[in-house]
Protein backbone atom coordinates (compact mmCIF):
# COMPACT_ATOMS: atom_id res chain seq x y z
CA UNK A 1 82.28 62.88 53.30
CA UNK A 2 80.72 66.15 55.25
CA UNK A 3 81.39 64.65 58.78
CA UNK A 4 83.39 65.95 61.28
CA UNK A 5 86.38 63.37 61.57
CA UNK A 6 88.31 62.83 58.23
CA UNK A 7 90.29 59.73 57.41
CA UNK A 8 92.85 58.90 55.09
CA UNK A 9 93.97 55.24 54.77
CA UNK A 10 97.35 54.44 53.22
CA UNK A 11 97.10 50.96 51.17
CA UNK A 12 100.18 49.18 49.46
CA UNK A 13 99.58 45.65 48.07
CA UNK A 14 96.20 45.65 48.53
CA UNK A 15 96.78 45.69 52.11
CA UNK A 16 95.49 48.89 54.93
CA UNK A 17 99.04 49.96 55.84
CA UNK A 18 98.45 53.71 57.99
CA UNK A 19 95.18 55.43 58.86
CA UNK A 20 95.57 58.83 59.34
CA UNK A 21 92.65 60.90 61.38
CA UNK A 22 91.97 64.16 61.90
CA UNK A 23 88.55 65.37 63.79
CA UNK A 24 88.94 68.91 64.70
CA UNK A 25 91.27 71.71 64.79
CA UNK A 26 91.40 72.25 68.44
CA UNK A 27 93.10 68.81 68.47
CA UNK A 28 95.44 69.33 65.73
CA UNK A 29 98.36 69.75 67.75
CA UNK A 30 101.47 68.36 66.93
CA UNK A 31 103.44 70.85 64.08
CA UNK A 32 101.81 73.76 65.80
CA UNK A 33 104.00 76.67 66.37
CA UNK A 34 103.36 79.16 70.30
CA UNK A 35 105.13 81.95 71.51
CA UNK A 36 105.17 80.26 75.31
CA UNK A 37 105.66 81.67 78.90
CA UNK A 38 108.47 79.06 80.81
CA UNK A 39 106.16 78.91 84.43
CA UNK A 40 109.06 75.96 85.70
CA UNK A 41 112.38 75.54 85.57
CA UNK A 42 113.37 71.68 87.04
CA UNK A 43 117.59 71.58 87.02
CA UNK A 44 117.03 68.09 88.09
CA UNK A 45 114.95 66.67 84.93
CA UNK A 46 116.77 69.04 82.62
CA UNK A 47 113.85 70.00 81.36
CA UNK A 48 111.40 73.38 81.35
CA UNK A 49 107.27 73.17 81.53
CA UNK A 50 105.90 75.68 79.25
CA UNK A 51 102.83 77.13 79.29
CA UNK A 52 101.25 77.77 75.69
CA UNK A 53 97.74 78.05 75.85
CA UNK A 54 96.52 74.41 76.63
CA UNK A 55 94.89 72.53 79.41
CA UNK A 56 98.41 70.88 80.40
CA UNK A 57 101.40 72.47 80.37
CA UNK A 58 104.28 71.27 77.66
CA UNK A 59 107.96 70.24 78.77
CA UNK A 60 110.71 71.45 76.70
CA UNK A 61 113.86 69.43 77.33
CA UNK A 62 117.66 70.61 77.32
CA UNK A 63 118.99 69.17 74.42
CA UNK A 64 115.82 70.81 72.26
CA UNK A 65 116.86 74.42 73.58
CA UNK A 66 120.25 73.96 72.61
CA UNK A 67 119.35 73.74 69.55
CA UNK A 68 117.42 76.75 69.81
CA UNK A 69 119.76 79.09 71.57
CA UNK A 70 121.81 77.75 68.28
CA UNK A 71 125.13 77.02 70.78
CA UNK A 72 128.25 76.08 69.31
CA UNK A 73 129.07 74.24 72.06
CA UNK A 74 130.68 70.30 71.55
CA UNK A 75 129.10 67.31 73.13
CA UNK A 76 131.25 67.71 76.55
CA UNK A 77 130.57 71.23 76.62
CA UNK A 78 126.32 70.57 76.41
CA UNK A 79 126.44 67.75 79.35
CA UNK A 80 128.19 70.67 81.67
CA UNK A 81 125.04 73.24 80.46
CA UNK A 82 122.40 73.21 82.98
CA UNK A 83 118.99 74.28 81.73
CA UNK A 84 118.57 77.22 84.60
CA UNK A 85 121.45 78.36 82.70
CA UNK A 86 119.63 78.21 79.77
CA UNK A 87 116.51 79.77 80.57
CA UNK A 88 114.60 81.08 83.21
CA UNK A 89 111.37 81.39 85.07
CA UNK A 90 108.96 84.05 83.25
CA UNK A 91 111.09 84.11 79.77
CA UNK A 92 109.28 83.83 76.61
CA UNK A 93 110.07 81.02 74.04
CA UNK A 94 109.33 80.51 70.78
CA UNK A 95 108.74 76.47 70.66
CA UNK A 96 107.31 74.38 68.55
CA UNK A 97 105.12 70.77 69.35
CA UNK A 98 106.85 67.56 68.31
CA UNK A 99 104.52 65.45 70.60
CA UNK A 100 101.37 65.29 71.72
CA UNK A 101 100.60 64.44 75.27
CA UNK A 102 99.88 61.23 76.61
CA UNK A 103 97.71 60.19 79.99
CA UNK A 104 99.15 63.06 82.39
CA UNK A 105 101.46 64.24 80.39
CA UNK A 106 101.44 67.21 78.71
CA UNK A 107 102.94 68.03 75.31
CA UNK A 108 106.50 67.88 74.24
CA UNK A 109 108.58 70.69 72.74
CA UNK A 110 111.62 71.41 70.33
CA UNK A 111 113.50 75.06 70.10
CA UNK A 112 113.55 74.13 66.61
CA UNK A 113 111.11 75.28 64.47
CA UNK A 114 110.86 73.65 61.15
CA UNK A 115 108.38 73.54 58.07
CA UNK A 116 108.70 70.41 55.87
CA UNK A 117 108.68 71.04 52.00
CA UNK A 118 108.31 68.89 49.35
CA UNK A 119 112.03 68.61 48.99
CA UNK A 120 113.53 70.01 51.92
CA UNK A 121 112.73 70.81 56.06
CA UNK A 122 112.95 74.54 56.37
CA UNK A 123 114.20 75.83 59.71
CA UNK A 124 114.24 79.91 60.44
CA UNK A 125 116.90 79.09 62.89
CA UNK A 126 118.20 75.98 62.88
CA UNK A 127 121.34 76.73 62.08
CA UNK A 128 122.16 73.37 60.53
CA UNK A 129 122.17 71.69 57.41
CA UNK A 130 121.65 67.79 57.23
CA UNK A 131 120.82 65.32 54.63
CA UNK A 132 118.66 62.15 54.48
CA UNK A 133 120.49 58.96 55.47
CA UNK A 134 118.43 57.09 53.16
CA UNK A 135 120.14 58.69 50.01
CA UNK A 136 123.50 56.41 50.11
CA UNK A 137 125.02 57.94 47.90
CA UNK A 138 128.19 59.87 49.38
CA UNK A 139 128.67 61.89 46.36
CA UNK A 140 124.84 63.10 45.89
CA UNK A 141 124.75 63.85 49.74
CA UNK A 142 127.57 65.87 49.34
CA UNK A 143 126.13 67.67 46.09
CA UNK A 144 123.06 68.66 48.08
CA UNK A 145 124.97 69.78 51.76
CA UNK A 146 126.80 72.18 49.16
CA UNK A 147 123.77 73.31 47.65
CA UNK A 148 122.12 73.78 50.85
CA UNK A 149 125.00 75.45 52.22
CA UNK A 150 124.41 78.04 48.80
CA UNK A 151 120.99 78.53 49.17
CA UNK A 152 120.45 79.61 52.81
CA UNK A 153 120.86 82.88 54.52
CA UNK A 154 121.64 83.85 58.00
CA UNK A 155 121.07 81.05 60.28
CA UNK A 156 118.59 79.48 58.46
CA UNK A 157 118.97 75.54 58.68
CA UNK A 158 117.60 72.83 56.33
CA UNK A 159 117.00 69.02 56.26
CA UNK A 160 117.42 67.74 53.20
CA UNK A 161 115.09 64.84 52.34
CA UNK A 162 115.32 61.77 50.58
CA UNK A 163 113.07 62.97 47.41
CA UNK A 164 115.53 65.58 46.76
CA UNK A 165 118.03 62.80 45.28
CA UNK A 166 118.65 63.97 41.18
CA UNK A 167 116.68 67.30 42.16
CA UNK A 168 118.18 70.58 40.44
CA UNK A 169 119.15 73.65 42.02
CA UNK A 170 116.59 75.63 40.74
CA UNK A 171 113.53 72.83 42.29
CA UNK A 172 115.43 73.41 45.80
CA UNK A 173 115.76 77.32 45.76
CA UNK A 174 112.07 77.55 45.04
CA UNK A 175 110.85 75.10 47.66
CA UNK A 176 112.86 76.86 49.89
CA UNK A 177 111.72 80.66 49.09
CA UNK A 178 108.83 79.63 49.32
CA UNK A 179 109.10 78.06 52.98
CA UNK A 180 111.21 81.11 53.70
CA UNK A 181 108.44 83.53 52.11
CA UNK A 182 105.65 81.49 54.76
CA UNK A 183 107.82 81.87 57.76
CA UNK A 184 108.40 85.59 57.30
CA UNK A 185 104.71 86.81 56.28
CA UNK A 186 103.65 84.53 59.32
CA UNK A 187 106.32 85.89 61.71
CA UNK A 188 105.62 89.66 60.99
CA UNK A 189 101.86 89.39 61.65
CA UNK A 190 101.98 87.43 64.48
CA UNK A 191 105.25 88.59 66.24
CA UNK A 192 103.74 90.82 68.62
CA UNK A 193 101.36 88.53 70.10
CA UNK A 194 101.77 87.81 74.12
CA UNK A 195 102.56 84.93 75.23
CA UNK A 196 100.31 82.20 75.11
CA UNK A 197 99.54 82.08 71.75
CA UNK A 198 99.56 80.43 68.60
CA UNK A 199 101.57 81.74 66.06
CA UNK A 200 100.86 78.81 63.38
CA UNK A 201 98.32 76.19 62.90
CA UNK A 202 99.88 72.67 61.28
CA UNK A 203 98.25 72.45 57.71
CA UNK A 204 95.08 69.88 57.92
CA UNK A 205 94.70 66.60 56.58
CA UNK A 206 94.55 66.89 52.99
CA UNK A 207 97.78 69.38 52.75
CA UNK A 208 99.88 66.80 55.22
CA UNK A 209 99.17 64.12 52.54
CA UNK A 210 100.52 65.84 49.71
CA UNK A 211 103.16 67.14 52.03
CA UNK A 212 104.44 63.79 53.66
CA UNK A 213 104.44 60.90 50.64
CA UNK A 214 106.08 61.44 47.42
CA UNK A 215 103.18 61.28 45.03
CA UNK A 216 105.34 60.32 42.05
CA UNK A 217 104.67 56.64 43.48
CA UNK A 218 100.99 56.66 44.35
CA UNK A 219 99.34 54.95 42.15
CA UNK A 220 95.42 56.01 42.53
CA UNK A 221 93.76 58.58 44.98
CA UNK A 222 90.11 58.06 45.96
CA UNK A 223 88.30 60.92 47.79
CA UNK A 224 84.34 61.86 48.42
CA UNK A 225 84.33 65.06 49.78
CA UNK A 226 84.17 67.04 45.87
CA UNK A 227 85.34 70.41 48.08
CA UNK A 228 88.88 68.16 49.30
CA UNK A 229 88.88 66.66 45.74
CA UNK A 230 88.73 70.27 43.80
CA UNK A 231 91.61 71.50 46.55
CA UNK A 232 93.67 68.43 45.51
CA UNK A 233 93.25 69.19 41.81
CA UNK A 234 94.70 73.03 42.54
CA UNK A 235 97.25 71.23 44.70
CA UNK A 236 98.63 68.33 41.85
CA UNK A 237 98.23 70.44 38.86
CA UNK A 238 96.75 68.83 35.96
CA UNK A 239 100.01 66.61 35.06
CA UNK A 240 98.55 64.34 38.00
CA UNK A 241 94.69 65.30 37.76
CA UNK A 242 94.19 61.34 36.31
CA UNK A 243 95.23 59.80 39.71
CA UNK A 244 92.42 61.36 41.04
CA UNK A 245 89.30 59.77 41.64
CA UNK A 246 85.95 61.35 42.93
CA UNK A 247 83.97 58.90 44.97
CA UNK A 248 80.01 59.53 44.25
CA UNK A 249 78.83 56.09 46.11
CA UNK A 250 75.66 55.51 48.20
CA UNK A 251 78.21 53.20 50.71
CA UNK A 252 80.60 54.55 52.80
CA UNK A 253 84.39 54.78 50.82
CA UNK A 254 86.04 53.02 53.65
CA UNK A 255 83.84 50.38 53.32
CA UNK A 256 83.25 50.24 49.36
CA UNK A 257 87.17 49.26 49.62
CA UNK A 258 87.19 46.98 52.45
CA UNK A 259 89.14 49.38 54.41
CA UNK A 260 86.94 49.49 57.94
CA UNK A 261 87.52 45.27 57.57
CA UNK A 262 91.17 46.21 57.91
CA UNK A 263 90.74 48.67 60.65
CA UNK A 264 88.47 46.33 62.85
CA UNK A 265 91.41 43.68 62.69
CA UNK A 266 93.67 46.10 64.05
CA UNK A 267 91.97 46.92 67.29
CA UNK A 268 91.76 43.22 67.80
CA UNK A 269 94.63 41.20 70.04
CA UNK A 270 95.11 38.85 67.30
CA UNK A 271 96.07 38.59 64.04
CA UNK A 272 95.97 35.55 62.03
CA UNK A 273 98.06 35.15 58.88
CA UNK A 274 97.58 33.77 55.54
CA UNK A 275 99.37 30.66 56.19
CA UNK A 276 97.55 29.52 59.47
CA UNK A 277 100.12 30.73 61.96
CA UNK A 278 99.22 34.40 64.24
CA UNK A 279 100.24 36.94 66.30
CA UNK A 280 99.48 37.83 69.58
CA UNK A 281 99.59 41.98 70.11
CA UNK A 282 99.38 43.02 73.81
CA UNK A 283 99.67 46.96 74.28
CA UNK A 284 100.82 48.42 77.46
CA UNK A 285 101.62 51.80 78.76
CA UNK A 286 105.36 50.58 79.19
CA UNK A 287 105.81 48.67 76.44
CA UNK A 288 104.03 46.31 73.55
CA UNK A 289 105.19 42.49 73.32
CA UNK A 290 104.46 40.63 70.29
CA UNK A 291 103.59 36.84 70.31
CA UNK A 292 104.48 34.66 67.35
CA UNK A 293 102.98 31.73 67.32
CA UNK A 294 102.55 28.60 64.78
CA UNK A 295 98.83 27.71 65.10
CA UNK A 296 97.17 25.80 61.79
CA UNK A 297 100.58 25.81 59.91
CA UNK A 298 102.52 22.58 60.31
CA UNK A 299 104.74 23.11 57.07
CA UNK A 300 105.48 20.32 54.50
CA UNK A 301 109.23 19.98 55.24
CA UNK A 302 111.46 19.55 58.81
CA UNK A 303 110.20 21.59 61.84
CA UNK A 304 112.96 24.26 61.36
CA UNK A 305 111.97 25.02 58.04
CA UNK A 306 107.92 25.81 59.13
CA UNK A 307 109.66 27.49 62.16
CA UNK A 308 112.01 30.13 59.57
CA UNK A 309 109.12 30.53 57.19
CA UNK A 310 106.48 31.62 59.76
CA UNK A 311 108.65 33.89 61.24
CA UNK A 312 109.03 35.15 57.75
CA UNK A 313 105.87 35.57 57.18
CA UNK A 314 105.58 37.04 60.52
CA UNK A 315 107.80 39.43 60.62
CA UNK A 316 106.24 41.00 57.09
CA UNK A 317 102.94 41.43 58.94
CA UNK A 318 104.75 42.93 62.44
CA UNK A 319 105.98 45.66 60.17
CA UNK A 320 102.33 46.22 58.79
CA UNK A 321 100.64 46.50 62.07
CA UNK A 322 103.44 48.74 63.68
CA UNK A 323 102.63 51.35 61.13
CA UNK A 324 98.48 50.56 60.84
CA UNK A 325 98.35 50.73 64.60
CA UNK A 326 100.73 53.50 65.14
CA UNK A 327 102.56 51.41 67.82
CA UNK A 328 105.52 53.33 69.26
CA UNK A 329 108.08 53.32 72.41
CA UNK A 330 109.64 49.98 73.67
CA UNK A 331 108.92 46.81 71.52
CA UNK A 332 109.67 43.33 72.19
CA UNK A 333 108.98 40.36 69.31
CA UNK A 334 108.51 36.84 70.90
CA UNK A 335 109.70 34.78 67.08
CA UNK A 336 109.58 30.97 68.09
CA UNK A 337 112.55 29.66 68.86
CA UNK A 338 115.12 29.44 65.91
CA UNK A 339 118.44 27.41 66.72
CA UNK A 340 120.52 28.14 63.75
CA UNK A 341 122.03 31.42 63.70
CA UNK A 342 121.85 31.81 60.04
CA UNK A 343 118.04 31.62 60.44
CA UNK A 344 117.98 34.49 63.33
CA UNK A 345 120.08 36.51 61.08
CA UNK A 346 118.15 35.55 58.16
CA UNK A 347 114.41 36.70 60.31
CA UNK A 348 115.88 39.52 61.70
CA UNK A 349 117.16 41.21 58.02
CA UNK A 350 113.32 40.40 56.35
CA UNK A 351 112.34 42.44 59.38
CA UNK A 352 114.48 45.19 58.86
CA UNK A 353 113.41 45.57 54.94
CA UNK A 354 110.41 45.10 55.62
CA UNK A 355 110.47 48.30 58.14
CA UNK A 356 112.30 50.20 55.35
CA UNK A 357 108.55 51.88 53.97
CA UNK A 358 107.36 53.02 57.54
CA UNK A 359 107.74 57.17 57.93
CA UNK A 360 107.98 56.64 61.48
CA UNK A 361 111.74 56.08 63.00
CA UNK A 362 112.69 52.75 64.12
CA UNK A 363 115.38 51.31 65.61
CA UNK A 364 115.93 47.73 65.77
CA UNK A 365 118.40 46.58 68.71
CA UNK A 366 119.12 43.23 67.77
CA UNK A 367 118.14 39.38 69.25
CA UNK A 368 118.84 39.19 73.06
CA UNK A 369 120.18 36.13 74.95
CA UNK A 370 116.47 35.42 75.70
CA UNK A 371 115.54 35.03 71.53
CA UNK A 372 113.60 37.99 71.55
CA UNK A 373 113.95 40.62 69.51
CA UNK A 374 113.91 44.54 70.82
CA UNK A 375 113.12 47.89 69.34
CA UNK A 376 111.85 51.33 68.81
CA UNK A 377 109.58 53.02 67.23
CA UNK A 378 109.58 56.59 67.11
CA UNK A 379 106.33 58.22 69.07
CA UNK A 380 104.33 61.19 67.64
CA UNK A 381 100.85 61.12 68.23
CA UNK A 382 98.37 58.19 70.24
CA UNK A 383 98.37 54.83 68.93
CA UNK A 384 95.19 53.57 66.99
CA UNK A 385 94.01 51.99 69.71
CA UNK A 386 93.88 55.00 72.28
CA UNK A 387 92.50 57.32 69.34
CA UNK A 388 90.24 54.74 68.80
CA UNK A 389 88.83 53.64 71.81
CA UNK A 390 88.23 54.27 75.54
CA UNK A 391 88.29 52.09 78.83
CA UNK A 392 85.31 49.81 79.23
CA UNK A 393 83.44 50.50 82.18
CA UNK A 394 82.25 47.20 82.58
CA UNK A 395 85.96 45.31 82.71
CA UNK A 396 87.46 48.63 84.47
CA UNK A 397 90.23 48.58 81.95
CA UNK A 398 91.01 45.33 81.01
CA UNK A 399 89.49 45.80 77.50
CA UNK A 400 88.30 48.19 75.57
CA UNK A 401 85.46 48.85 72.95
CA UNK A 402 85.34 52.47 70.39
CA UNK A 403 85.27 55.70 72.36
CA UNK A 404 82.23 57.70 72.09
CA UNK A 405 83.16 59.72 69.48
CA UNK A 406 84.25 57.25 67.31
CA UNK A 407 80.87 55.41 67.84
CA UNK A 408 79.30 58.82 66.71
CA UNK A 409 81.11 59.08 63.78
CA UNK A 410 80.19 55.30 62.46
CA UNK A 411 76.85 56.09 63.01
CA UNK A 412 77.34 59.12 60.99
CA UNK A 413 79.13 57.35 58.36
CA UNK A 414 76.11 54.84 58.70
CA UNK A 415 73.08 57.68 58.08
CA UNK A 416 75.20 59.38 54.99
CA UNK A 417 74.45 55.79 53.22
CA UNK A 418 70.93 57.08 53.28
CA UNK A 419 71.46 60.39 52.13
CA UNK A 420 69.02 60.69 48.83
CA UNK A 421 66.34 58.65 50.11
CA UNK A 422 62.31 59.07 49.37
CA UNK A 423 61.15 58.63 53.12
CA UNK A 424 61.06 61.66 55.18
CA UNK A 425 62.61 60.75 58.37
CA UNK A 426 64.07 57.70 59.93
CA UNK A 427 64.47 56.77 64.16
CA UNK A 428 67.67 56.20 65.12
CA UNK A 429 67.84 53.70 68.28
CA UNK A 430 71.10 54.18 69.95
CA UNK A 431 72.46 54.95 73.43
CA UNK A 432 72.07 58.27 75.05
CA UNK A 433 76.27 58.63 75.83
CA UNK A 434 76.37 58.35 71.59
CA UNK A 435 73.12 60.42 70.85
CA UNK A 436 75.01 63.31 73.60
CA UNK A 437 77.88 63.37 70.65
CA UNK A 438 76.17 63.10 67.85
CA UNK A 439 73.87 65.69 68.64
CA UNK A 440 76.74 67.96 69.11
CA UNK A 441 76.50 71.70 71.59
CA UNK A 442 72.69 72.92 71.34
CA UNK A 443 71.63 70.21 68.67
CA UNK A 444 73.88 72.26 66.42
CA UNK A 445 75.35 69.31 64.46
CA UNK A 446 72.02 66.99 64.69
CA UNK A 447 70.44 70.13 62.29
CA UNK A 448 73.38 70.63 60.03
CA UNK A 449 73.33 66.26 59.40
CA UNK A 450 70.07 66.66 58.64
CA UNK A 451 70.24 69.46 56.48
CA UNK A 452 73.22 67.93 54.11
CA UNK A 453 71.49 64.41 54.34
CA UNK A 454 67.39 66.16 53.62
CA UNK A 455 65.43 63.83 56.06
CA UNK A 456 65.20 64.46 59.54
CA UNK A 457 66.47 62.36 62.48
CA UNK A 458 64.59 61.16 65.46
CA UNK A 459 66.61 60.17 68.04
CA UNK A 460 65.56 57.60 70.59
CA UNK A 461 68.05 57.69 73.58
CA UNK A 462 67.89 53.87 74.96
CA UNK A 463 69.66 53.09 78.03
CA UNK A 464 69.17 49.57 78.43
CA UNK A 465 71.66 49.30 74.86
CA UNK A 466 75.04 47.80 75.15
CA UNK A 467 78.13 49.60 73.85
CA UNK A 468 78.03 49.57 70.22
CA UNK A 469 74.60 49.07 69.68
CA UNK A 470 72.57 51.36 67.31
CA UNK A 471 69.73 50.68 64.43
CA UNK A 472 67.25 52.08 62.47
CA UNK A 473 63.88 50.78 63.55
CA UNK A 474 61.57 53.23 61.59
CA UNK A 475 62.05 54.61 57.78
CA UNK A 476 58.87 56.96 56.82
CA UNK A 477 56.73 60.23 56.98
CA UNK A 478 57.47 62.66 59.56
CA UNK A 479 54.21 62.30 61.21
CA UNK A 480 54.62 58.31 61.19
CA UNK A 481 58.43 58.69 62.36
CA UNK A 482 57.22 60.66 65.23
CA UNK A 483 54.37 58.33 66.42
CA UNK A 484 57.08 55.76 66.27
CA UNK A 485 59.06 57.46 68.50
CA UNK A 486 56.43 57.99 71.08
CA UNK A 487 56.19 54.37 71.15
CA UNK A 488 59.44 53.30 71.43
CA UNK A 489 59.40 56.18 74.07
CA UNK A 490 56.75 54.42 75.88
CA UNK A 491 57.69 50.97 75.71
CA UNK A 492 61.14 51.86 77.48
């Protein structure tokens, strides 16, 4: 679909499992590659504030530059470093962004710079070669450091990822020249630049996909946008052309395929599962606690029994919403009480498996004295909910309903399902903080909507609606869409 945020939306078993968005490339941020200016250097935090080109300035820690300055230095050695040793005041850095910034903080930054492949991470200077943990085999790990080792030059460095397991020599050399062949061509042209700048953009939203999941075990891939779906066919080649599917109908995809169902669950504080029991999800800025809790499901057997299997089934749909929601930092699972150990032991390994498919790193910690399980979650980007929504005004924070801009896209999403029609124009009744994005800078996007969907849109800016609220009073001529609006106009 022709509107300015894209969404992906990752589904195994039938069930939403990640929702990837992208809106614009301004806030495409996280990948990006800058030649920065260091404006701070702060011995105490260990740490550097960049400056490369953004509103907020990003923070580069010690341990990244390390790395960077490519040190063969041992552990005891690095903890004696001090980062104005390091670098200083006024010195340009090549850094890349790992994450983005959160609430006043700006983004973070690694030394490293790295390009994932399709079977490798290519880094110009990383000066390290490592392999996936996930292959387990010690003789096929070794195999591939030795290739590695072969195939690199200088002090090139290379992850080596877990798709790479069985691949040949000749599949790794290429995806590496061809990494190698990027880095160079985009080096040379953009190696004189001063400091700020950009040196690379991150790939957009269609090239991350094919990028980051191993499409050997994707079933079926559904798009509606025919210029994505004709870049995806170049992309795949024709051996995989029959996974793809182009979308043609009148209803929006997400919705033809239940997916915006999904995604309205996840912005809600609970979750109910299928047998009757539900969760309780409670986001903070320190830290997200997860409730279990029984509700409808008494069980058919002895309390410890309903007790073990809810927690089961619990700890199947934890895993689900940590990845849909993008939940990262510091989390802490409430299961109900379990008094046999074999049952804690028996939870906490369903949980671990079932965390096995999430890209994201996690680290569970174990069950404290307390019963409640901690861990991490690697974090990247905002969670769902902050991308998602904003701070109500009305409850000054203590709930939240869809940000602006995510209002304006569902009532984009919402006037593409009339794209095609007979009438002329329609009024659109919505209020005047949406109509401000949807309109876009000088009415610019208002006229390009109307253009792709052939009717015009009449926009009646209504205070008095509450947040969320939008409809389509008026379908007709242009002449009777305008009275219309003079009505509605006078009315209010």
């Amino acid at each position: 679909m022709a509107t300015r945020e894209r969404r992906a939306a990752i589904v195994e078993d039938d069930k939403v499992v990640e929702l990837l968005i992208e809106r614009s490339i301004e806030n495409r941020i996280v990948g990006n590659v800058y030649k920065g200016r260091v404006v701070n250097v702060l011995p105490g935090m260990q740490a550097a504030f960049v400056d490369i080109g953004r509103d907020k300035n990003a923070f580069l820690y010690r341990d990244d530059l390390l790395s960077f300055q490519k040190l063969s230095v041992s552990d005891e050695e690095k903890k004696k470093k001090n980062i104005s040793e390091l670098v200083k005041k006024g010195e340009e850095l090549l850094v890349q962004v790992t994450k983005e910034g959160f609430g006043t903080k700006g983004p973070r930054l690694s030394g490293v710079v790295s390009f994932p492949g399709k079977f490798v991470v290519y880094m110009p200077n990383g000066n390290y070669i490592g392999v996936s943990r996930k292959i387990r085999s010690e003789e096929e790990r070794e195999r591939l450091r030795i290739l590695g080792e072969e195939l690199i030059e200088k002090d090139e460095g290379l992850i080596i990822r877990t798709v790479c397991e069985g691949a040949t020599h000749e599949e790794i050399d290429e995806d590496i020249r061809i990494l190698r062949g990027f880095w160079e061509e985009t080096w040379k042209e953009k190696k004189d630049e001063k400091p700020p700048a950009l040196i690379h953009q991150d790939t957009g939203l269609i090239e991350r996909i094919i990028r980051d999941f191993s499409l050997d075990l994707v079933a079926d891939i559904y798009i509606d946008n025919f210029r994505d779906y004709k870049r995806l066919v170049d992309l795949l080649g024709p051996e995989r052309k029959e996974k793809l599917h182009f979308y043609q109908g009148k209803e929006n995809i997400f919705s033809a395929f239940t997916i915006d169902k999904d995604l309205d669950k996840a912005l809600k504080r609970q979750v109910w599962l299928k047998n009757g029991a539900y969760l309780m999800i409670d986001q903070t800025e320190a830290l997200t606690v997860i409730d279990v809790n029984t509700g409808k499901f008494i069980g058919k057997n002895d309390l410890q029994d309903t007790i073990k299997r809810t927690n089961i089934e619990a700890a199947k749909e934890i895993a689900r919403q940590l990845r849909l929601r993008d939940i990262s930092g510091i989390i802490i699972i409430d299961f109900i009480d379990m008094k046999a150990e074999k049952d804690q032991v028996q939870v906490l390994n369903f949980f671990k498996n079932a965390l096995e498919n999430d890209r994201t790193k996690t680290n569970v910690l174990g069950i404290t004295g307390l019963g409640l399980v901690e861990m991490t979650r690697k974090k990247i980007r905002q969670n769902l909910q902050d991308s998602l929504s904003k701070v109500c005004p009305t409850c000054k924070g203590k709930g939240s309903v869809l940000s602006n801009e995510a209002q304006a896209y569902r009532v984009e999403r919402l006037l593409w399902e009339y794209r095609g029609m007979d009438n002329e124009a329609l009024v659109l009744e919505l209020p005047p903080h949406i109509a401000t994005v949807l309109r876009g800078k000088k009415d610019e996007h208002l006229k390009r909507l109307e253009e792709a969907l052939h009717f015009q849109i009449l926009l009646f800016e209504n205070r008095e609606l509450a947040e969320e609220q939008y409809e389509i009073p008026f379908m007709g001529s242009v002449p009777e869409a305008k009275k219309k609006l003079e009505r509605l106009m006078k009315e209010h």
